[in-house]
Protein backbone atom coordinates (compact mmCIF):
# COMPACT_ATOMS: atom_id res chain seq x y z
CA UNK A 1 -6.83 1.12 14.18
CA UNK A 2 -4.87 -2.39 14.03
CA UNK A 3 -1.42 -2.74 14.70
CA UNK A 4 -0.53 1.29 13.64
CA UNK A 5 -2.80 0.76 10.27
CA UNK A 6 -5.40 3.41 9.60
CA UNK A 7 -8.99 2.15 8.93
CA UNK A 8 -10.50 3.25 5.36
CA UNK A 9 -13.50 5.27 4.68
CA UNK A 10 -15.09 4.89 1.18
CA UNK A 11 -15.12 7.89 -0.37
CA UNK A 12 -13.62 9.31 -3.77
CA UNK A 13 -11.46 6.71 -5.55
CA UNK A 14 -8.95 9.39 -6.05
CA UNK A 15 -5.32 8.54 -4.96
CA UNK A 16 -1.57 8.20 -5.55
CA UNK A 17 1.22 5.91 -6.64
CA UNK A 18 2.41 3.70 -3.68
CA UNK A 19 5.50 4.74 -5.01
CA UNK A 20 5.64 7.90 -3.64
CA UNK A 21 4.92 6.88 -0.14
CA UNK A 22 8.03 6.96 2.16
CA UNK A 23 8.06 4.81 5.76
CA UNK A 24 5.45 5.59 8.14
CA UNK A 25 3.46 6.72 5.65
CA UNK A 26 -0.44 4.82 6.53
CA UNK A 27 -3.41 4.76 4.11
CA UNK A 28 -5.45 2.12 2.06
CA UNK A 29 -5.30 0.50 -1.42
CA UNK A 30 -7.85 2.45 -3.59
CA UNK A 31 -6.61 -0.31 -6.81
CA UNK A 32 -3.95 -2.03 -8.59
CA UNK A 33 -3.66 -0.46 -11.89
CA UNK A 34 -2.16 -3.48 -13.52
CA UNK A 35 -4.23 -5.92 -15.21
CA UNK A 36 -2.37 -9.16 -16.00
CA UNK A 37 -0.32 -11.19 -14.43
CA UNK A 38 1.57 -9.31 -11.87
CA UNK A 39 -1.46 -7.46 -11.02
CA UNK A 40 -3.32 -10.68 -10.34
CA UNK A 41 -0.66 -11.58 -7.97
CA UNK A 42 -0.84 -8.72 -6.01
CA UNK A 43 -4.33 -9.43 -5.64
CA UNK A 44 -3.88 -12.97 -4.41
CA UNK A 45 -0.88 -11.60 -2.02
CA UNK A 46 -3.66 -9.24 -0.46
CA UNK A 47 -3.62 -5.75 -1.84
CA UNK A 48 -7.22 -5.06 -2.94
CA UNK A 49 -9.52 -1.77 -2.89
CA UNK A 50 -10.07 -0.76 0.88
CA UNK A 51 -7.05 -2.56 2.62
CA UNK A 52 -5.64 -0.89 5.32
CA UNK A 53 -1.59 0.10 4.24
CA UNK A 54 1.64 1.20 5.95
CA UNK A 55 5.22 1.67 4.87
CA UNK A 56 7.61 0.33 6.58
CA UNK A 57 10.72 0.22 5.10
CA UNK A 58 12.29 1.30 1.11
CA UNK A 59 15.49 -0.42 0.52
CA UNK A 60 18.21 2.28 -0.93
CA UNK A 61 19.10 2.64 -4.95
CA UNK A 62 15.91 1.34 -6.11
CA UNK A 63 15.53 -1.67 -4.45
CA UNK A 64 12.10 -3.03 -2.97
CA UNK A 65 9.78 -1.25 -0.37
CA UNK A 66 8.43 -3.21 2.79
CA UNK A 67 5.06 -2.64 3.50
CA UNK A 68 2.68 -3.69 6.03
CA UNK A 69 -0.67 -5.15 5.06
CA UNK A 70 -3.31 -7.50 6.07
CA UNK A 71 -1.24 -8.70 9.36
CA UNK A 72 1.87 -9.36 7.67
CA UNK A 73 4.72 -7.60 5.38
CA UNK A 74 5.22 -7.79 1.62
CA UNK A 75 7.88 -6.75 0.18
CA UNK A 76 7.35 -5.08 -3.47
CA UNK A 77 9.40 -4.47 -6.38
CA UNK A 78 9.54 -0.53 -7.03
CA UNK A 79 7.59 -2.01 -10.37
CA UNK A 80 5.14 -3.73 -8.51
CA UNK A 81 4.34 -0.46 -5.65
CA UNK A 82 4.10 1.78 -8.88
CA UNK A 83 0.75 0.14 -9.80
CA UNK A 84 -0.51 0.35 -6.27
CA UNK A 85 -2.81 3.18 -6.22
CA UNK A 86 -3.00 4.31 -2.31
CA UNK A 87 -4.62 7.34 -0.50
CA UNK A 88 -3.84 8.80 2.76
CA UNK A 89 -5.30 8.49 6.22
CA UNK A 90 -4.20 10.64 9.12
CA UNK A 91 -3.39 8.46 11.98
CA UNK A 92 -3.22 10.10 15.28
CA UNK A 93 -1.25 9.58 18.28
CA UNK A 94 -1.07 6.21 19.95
């Protein structure tokens, strides 16, 4: 484990909608399920099948979610972190 983040195990490609993740929450990216643009770009800015993921902060009233990834933080659009299909890693104590 890096910096808090929870190493990923393939396995089934089963998984839920970053959206639903609240801070502290650690997994990996199973996919984006957006294919144009936007989904590109999330590509490019690092979220691709097997990343390591952790939630860090959700802004209130719908604003955007912080999350940690690849060594650095992105902040998403609610939008954007619906298409981000994550699963869940147990993390144990540090």
């Amino acid at each position: 484990m890096a910096d808090g983040i929870a190493q990923w195990t393939p396995g089934e490609a089963s998984g839920e909608s970053l959206i639903n993740w609240r801070p502290g929450a650690h997994g990996h990216v199973v996919q984006v399920a957006r294919f144009d643009a936007i989904g590109e770009r999330l590509a490019e800015m690092g979220l691709t099948p097997g990343v390591p993921l952790k939630v860090l902060r959700r802004a209130p009233f719908g604003g955007p979610m912080l999350v940690r990834v690849r060594d650095f933080s992105l902040s998403l659009r609610l939008s954007e972190a619906a298409a981000v299909v994550v699963r869940p890693v147990a993390v144990g104590p540090r």
